[in-house]
Every structure is written in C-alpha cells, then in structure tokens.
N, C-alpha and C. Protein backbone atom coordinates (compact mmCIF):
# COMPACT_ATOMS: atom_id res chain seq x y z
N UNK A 1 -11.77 -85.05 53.39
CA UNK A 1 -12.19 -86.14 52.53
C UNK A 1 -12.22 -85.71 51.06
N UNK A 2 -12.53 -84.41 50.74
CA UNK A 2 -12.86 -84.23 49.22
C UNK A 2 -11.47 -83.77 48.68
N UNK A 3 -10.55 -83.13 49.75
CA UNK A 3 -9.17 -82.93 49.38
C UNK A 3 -8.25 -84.47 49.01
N UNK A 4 -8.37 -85.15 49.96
CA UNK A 4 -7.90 -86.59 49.52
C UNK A 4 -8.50 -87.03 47.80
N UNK A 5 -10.20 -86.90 47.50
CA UNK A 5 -10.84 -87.72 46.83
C UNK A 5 -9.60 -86.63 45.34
N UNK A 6 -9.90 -85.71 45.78
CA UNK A 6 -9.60 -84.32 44.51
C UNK A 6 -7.90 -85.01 44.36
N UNK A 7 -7.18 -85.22 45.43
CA UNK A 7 -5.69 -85.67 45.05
C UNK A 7 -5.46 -87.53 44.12
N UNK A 8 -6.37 -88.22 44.88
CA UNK A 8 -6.61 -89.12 43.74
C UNK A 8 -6.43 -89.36 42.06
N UNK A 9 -8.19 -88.26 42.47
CA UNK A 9 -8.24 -88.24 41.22
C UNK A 9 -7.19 -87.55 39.99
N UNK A 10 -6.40 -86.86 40.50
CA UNK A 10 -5.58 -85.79 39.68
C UNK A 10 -4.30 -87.38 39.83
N UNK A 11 -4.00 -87.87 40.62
CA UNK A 11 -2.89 -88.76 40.82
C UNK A 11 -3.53 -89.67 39.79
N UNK A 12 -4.06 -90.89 39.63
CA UNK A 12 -5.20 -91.38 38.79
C UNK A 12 -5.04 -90.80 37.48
N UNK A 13 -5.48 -89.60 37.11
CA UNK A 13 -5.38 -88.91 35.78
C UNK A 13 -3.60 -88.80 35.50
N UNK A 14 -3.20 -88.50 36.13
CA UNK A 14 -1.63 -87.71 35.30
C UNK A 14 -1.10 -89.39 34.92
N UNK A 15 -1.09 -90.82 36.00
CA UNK A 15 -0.87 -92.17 35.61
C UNK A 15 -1.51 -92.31 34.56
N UNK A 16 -2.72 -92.40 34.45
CA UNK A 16 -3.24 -92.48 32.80
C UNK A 16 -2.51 -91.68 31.44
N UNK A 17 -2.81 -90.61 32.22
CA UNK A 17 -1.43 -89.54 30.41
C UNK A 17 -0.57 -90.37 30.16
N UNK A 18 0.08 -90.23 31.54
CA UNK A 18 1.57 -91.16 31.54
C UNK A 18 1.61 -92.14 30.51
N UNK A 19 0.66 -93.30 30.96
CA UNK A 19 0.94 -94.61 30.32
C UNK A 19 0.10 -94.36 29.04
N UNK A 20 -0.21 -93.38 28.40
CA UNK A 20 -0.90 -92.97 27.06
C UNK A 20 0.27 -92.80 26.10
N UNK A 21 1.11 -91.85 26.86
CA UNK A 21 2.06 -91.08 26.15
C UNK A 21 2.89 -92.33 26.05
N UNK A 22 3.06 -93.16 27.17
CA UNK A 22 4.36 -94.23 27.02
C UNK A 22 4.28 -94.75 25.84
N UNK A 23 3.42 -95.31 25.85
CA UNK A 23 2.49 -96.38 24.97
C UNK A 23 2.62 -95.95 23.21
N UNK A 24 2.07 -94.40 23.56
CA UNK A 24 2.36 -93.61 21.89
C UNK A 24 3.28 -93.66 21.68
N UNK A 25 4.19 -93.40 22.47
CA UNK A 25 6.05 -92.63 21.79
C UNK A 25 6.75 -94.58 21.47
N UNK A 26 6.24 -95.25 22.42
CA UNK A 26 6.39 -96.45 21.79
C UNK A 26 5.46 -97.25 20.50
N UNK A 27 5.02 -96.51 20.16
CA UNK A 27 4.54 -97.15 19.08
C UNK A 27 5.02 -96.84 17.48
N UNK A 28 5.88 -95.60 17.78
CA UNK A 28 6.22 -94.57 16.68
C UNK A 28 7.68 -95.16 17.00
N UNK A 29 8.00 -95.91 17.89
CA UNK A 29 9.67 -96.32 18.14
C UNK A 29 10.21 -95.48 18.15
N UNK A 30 9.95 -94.23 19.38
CA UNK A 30 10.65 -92.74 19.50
C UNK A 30 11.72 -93.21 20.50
N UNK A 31 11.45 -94.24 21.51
CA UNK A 31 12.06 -95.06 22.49
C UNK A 31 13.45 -95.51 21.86
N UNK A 32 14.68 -95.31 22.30
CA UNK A 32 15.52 -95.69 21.46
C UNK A 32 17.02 -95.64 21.76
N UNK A 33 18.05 -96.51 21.47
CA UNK A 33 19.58 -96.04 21.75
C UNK A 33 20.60 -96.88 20.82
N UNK A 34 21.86 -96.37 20.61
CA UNK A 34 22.35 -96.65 19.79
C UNK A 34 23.81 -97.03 20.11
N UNK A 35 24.71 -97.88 18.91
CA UNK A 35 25.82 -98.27 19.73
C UNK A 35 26.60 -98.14 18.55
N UNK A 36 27.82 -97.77 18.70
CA UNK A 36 28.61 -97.87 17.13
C UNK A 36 29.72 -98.73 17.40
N UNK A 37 30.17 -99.15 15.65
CA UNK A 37 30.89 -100.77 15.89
C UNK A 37 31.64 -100.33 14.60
N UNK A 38 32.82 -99.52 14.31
CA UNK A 38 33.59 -99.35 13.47
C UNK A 38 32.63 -97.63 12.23
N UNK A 39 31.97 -98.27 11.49
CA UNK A 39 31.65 -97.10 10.60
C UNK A 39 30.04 -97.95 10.34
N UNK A 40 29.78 -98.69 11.17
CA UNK A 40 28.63 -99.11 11.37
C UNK A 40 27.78 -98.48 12.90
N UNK A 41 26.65 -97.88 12.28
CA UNK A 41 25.64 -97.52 13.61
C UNK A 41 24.28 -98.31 13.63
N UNK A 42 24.33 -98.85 15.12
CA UNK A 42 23.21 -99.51 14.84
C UNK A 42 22.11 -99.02 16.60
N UNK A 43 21.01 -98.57 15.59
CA UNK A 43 19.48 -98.18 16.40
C UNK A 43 18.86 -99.40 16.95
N UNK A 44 18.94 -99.37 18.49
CA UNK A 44 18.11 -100.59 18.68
C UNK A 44 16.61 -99.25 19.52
N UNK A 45 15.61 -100.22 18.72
CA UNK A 45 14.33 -99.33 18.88
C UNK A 45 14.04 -100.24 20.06
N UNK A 46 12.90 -99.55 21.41
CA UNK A 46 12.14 -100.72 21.38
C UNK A 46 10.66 -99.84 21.64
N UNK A 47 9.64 -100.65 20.88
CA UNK A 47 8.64 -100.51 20.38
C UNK A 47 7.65 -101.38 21.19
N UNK A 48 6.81 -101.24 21.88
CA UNK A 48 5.33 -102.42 22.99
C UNK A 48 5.90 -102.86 23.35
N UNK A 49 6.31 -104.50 23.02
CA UNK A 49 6.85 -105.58 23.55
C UNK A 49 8.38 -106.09 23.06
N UNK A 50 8.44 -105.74 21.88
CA UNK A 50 9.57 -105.96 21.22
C UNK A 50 10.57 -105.17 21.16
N UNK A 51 12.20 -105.22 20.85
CA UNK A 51 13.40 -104.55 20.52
C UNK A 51 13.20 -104.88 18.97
N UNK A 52 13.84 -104.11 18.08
CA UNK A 52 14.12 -103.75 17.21
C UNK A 52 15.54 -103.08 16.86
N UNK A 53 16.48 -103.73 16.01
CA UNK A 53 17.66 -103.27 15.78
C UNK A 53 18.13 -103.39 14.25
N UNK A 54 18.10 -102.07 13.88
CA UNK A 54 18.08 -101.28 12.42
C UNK A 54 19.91 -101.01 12.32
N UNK A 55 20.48 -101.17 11.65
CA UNK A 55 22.46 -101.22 11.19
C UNK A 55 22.24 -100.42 9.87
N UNK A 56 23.08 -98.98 10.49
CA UNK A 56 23.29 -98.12 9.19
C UNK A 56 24.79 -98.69 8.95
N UNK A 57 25.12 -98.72 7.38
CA UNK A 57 26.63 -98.59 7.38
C UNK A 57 27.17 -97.84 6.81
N UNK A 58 26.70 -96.65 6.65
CA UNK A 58 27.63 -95.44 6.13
C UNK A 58 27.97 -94.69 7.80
N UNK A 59 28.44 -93.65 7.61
CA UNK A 59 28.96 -92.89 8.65
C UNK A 59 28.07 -91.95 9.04
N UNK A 60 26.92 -92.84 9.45
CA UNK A 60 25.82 -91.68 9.78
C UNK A 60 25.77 -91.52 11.31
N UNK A 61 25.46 -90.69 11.94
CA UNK A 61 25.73 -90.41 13.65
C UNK A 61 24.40 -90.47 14.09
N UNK A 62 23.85 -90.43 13.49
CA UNK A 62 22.41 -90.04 14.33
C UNK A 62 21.24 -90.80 14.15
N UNK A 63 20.63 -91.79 14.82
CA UNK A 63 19.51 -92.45 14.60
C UNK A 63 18.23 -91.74 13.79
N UNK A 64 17.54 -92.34 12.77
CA UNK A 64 16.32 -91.55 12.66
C UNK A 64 15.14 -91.59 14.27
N UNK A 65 14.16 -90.31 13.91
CA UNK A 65 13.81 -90.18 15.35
C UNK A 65 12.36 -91.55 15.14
N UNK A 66 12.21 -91.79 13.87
CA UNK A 66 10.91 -93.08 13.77
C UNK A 66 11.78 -94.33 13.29
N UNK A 67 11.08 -95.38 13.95
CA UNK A 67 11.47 -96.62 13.23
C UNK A 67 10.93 -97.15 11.77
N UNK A 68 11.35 -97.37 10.67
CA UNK A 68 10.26 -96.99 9.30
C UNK A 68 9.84 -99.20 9.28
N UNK A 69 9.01 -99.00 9.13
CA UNK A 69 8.60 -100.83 8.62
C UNK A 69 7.60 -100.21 7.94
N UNK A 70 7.98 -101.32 7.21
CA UNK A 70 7.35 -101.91 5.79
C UNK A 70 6.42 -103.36 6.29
C-alpha cells in the first residue's frame, strides 16, 4: 500500500513539473517551427492558446529562440 501511495505521488509530482515547464516554455514562445517561402522565413510560435507567425525577409535561417511583443 505505501509502495503504490509513494508511486502516485512521485507520478502526480513529475505531471505537475511537466505541465509547469509546458506552460513556461510556452509562455516565452520557446514552442516553435518554421517554414521558408523564397528568401522569406517565417516563425510560427505557439504560445497558451494562440499561434503566432513572425516573417523575416532577409536571408536569415534561424528563428529567434523568444517571441519579442511589444
């Protein structure tokens, strides 16, 4: 019984980190992928509930790793 209660609780805890960490790295729009369309790159973030899609047009390759708003 206390081996079950002890696996719970550790199962219980690591789901909580989990959805802590989800939650953070989505809030900083670390969540992210990108698609290129000639010499245009465009970052679609997605951030809680929403997508977000940021269009570089120079020849840049690499998404920034934050989404910046103003």
């Amino acid at each position: 019984m206390e081996r079950a209660l002890a696996v719970l609780f550790l199962g219980l805890t690591l789901a909580l980190v989990s959805a802590v960490f989800y939650l953070h790295a989505n809030a900083y729009g670390i969540l992210y992928w990108r698609t290129f369309s000639g010499d245009e790159l465009t970052c679609h973030y997605y951030s809680g509930l929403e997508f977000h899609d940021v269009t570089f047009h120079d020849s840049r390759r690499k998404c920034p790793l934050t989404r910046q708003t103003f």
